[in-house]
Protein backbone atom coordinates (compact mmCIF):
# COMPACT_ATOMS: atom_id res chain seq x y z
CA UNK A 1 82.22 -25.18 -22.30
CA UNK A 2 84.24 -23.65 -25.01
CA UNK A 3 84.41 -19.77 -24.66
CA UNK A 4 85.87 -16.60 -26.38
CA UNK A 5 89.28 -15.10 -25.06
CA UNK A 6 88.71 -11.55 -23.96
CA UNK A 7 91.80 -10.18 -26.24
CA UNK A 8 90.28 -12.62 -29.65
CA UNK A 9 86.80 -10.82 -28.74
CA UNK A 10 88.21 -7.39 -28.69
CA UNK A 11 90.38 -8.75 -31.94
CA UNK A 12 87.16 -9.54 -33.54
CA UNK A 13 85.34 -6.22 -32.76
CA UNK A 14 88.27 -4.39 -33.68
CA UNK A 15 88.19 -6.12 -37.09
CA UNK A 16 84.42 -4.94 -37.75
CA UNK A 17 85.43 -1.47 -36.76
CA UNK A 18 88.40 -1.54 -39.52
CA UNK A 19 86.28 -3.09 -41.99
CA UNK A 20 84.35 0.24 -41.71
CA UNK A 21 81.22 -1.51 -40.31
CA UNK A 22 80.55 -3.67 -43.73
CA UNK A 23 78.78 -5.92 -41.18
CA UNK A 24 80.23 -8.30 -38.22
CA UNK A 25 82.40 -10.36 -39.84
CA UNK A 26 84.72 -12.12 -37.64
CA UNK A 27 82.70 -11.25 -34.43
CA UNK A 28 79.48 -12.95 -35.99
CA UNK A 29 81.60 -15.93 -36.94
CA UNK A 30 83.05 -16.13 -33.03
CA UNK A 31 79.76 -15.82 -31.65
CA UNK A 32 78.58 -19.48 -31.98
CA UNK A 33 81.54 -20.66 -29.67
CA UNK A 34 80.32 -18.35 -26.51
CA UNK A 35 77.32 -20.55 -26.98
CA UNK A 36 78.95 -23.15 -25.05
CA UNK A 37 78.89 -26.91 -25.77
CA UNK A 38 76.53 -27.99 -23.27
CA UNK A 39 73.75 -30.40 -24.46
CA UNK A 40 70.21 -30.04 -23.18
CA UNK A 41 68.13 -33.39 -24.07
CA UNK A 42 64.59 -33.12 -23.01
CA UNK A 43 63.00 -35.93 -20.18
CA UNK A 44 59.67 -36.69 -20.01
CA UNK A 45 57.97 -35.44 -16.88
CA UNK A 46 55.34 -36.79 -14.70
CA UNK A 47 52.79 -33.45 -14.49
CA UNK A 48 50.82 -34.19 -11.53
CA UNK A 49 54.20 -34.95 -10.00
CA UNK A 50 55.34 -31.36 -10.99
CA UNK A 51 52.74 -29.33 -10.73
CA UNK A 52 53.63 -28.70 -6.60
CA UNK A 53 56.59 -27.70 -7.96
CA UNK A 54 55.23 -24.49 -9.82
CA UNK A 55 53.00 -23.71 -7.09
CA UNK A 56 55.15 -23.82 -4.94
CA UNK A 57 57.91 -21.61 -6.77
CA UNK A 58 55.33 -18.57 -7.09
CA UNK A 59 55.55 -18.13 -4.04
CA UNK A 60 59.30 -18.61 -3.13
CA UNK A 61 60.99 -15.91 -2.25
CA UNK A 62 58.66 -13.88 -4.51
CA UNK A 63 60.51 -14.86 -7.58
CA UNK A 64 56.38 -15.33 -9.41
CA UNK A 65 55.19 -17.18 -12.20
CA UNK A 66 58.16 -17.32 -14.79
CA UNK A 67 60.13 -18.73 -12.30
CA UNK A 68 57.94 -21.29 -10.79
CA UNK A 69 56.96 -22.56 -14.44
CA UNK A 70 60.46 -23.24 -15.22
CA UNK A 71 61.67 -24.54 -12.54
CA UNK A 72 58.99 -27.30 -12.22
CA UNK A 73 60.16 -28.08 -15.72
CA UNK A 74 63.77 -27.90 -16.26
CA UNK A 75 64.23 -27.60 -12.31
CA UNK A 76 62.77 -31.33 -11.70
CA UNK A 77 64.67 -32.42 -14.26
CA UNK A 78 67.64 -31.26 -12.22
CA UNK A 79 66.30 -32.96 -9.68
CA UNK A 80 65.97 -36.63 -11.50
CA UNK A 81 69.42 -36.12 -14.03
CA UNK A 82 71.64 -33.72 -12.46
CA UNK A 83 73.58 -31.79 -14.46
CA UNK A 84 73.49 -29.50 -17.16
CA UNK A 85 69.72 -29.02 -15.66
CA UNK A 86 70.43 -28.61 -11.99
CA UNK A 87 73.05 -25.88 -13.23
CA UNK A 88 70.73 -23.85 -14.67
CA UNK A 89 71.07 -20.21 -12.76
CA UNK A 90 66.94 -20.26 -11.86
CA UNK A 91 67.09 -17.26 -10.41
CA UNK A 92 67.24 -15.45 -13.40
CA UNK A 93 63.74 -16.43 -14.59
CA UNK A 94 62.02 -14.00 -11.27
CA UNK A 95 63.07 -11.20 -14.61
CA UNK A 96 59.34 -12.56 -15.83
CA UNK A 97 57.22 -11.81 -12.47
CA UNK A 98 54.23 -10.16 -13.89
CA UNK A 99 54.24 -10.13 -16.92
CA UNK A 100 58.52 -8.89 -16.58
CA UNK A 101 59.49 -6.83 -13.86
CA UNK A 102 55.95 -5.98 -13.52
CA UNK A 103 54.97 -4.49 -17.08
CA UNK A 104 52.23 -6.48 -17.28
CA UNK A 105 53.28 -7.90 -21.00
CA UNK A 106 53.15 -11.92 -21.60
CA UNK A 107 52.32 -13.83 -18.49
CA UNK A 108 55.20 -15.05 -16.84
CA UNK A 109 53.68 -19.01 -16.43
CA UNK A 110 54.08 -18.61 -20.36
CA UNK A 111 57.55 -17.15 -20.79
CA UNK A 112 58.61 -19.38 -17.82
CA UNK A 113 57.12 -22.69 -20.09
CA UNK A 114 58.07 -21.15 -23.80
CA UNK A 115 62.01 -20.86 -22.23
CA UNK A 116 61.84 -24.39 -20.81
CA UNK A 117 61.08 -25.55 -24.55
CA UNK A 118 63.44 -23.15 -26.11
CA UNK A 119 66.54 -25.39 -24.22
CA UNK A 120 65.60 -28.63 -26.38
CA UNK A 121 63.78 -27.78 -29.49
CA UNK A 122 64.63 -25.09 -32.26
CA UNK A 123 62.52 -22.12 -33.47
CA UNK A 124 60.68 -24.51 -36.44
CA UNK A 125 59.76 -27.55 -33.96
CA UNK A 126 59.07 -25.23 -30.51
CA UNK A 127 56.92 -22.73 -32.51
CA UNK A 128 53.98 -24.76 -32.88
CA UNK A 129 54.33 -26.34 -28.97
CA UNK A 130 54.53 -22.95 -27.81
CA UNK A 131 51.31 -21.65 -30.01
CA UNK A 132 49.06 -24.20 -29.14
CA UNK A 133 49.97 -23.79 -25.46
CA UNK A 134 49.17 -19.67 -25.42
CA UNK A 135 45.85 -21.01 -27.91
CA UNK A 136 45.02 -23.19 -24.66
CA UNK A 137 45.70 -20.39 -22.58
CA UNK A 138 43.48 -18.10 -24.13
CA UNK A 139 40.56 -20.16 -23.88
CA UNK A 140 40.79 -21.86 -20.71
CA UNK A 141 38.84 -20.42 -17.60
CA UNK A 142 41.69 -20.30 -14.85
CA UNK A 143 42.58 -21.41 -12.12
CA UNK A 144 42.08 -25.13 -12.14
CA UNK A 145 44.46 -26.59 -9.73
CA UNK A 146 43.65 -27.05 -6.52
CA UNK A 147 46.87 -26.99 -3.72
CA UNK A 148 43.89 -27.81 -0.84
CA UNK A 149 45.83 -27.83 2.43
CA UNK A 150 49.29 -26.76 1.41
CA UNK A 151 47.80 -23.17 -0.10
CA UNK A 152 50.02 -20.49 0.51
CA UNK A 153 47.51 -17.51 -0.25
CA UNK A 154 44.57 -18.28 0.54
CA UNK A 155 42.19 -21.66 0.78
CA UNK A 156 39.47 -22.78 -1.31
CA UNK A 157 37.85 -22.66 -4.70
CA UNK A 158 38.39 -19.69 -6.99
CA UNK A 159 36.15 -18.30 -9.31
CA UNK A 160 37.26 -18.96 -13.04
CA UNK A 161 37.73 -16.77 -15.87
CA UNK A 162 38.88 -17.22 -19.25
CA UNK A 163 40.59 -14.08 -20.21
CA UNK A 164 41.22 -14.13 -23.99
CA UNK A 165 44.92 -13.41 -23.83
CA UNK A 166 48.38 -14.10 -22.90
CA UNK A 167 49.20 -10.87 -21.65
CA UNK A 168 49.51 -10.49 -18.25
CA UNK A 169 47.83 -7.04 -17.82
CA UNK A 170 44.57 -8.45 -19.38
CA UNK A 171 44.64 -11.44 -17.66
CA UNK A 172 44.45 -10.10 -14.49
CA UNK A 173 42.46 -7.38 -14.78
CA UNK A 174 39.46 -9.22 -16.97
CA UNK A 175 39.64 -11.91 -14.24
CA UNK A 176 39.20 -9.12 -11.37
CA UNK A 177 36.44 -7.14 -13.49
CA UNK A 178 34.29 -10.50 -14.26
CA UNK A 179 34.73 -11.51 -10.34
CA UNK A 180 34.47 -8.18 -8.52
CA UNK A 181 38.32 -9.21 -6.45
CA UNK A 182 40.91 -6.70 -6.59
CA UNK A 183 43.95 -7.41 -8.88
CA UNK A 184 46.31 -6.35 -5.33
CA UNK A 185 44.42 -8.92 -3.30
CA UNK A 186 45.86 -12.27 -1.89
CA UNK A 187 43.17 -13.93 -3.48
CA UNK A 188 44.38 -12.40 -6.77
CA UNK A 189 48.06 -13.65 -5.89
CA UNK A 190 46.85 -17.36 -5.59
CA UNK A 191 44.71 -17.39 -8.73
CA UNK A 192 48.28 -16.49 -10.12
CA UNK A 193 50.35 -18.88 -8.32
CA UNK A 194 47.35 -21.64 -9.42
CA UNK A 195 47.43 -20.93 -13.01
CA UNK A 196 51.54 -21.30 -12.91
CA UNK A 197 51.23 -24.73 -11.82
CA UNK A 198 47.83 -25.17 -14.56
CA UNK A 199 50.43 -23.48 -17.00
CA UNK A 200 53.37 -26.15 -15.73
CA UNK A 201 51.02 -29.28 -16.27
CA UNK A 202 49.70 -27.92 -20.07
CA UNK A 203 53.53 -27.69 -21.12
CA UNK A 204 54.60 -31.00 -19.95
CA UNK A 205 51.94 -32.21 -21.75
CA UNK A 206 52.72 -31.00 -24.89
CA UNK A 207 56.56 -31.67 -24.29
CA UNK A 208 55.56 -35.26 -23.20
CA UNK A 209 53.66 -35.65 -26.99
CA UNK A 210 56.50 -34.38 -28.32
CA UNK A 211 59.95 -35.87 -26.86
CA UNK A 212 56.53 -39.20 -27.57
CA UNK A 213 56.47 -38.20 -31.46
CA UNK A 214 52.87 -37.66 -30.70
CA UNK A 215 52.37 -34.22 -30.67
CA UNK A 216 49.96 -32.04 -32.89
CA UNK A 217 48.02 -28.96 -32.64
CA UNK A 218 44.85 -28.54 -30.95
CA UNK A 219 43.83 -25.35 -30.81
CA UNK A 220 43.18 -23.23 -34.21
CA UNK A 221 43.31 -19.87 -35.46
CA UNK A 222 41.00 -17.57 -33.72
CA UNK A 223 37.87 -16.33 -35.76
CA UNK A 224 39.04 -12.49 -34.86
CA UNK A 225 42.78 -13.21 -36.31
CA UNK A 226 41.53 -14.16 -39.31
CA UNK A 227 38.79 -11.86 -39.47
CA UNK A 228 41.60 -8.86 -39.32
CA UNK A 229 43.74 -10.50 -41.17
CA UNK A 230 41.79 -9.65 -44.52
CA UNK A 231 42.65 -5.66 -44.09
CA UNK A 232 45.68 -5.94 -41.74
CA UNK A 233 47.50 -8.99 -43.07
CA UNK A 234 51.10 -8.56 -44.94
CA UNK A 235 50.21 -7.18 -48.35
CA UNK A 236 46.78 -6.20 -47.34
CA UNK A 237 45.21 -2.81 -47.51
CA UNK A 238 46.31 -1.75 -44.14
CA UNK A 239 49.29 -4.10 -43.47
CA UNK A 240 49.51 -3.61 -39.56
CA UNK A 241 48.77 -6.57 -38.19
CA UNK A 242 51.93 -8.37 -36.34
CA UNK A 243 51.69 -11.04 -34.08
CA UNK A 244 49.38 -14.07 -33.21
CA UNK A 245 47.23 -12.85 -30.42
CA UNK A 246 42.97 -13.55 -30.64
CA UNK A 247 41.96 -9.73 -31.43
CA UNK A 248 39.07 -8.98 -29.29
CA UNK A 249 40.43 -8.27 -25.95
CA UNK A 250 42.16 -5.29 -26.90
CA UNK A 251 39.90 -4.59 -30.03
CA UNK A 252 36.19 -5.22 -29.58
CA UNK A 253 35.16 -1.89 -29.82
CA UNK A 254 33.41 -1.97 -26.39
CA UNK A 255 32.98 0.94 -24.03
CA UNK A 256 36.50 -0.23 -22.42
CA UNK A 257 38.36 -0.61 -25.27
CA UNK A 258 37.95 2.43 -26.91
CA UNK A 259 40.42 5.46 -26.46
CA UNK A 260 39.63 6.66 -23.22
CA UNK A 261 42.29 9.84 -23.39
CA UNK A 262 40.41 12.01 -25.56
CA UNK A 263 37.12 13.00 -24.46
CA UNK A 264 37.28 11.28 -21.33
CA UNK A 265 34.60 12.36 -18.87
């Protein structure tokens, strides 16, 4: 791995300070070598064979979704190639634990997957892999794996819902309003640690189709998107709109989406 000298970084910086901040100059220029050299080449992965793997790394040691996600993907690649992939510093993906450090923003399963991708493919080819997997997760009624016997939470069949979103905060709470379970219950835990490994299989799929040449979107722009779109779109009346999300979890108008601060009874 090629790196950046401590004294040519500070020689660099130093340079954009004298330059009388006309922009980075010779720091932006060094910044591609503390990139490192290391090549990431993406394997195909056997999903059913990996999907244990996600479970399973929910659960360990706490580290939660983002972790578990990635390391069934890049982790098992470790496992079958070695290095770069069983370098990685995995650790670093528990950062995404619901929805990151617990702000209930994207779902961790999803950042966990969309970083796996981001290793082998730039912004142009991973964009559309990483859209139609939140599209799928949208729509899909979760959980749908089944560990059976090896269950760390709790045993059984869960109900399913399918939230409308990728956040994390929505998720879990439409999932515990349509089934009546608390969002701090075990039962809530291992409808989480489920949907990592439903997450893990989904991505592997689409990475699969890819690394195959095969891959092409399935899912569609949502109805609501493109609904907003015609007031809130870039050079539209009201040009707020940013972002790819479907609409109606957060804007449907209903009685618990409305503003709830003023008036409140």
């Amino acid at each position: 791995m090629t790196c950046v000298s401590r004294r040519n970084l500070l020689c660099a910086m130093g340079g954009a300070v004298v330059g009388g901040f006309m922009g980075l100059g010779p720091l932006s220029a060094a910044l591609p070598e503390m990139q490192g050299q290391a090549t990431w080449t993406a394997h195909s992965l056997d999903a059913d064979e990996c999907e244990p793997y996600a479970y399973a790394g929910y659960w360990n040691q706490g580290y939660g979704c983002c972790y578990g996600t990635f390391y069934s993907i890049v982790g098992v690649m470790g496992l079958k190639h070695g290095a770069p992939y069983s370098q990685f510093p995995f650790h670093i993906m528990e950062v995404g634990k619901s929805g990151i450090s617990d702000w209930g923003t994207i779902c961790g399963a999803l950042l966990g997957a969309a970083s796996a991708m981001a290793l082998f493919w730039g912004r142009k080819e991973r964009d559309p892999m990483v859209t139609d997997l939140f599209r799928w997760y949208e729509q899909t009624a979760f959980p749908l794996y089944d560990p059976g016997q090896d269950a760390q939470g709790v045993q059984g069949e869960i109900p399913g819902h399918a939230c409308g979103s990728v956040l994390c905060h929505v998720s879990v709470s439409s999932w515990s309003f349509a089934t009546g379970i608390p969002a701090a219950s075990k039962t809530r835990s291992e409808r989480c640690a489920r949907i990592t490994a439903d997450v893990a299989r989904k991505a592997i799929e689409i990475m699969n189709a890819k690394i195959g040449g095969r891959f092409a979107p399935v899912y569609g722009k949502p109805e609501s998107l493109t609904y907003c779109g015609e007031c809130h779109d870039k050079e539209k009346e009201a040009p707020f709109l940013k972002g790819r999300q479907e609409c109606t979890p957060c804007h449907s108008g209903t009685e618990h989406t409305q503003n709830k601060f003023t008036g409140h009874p």
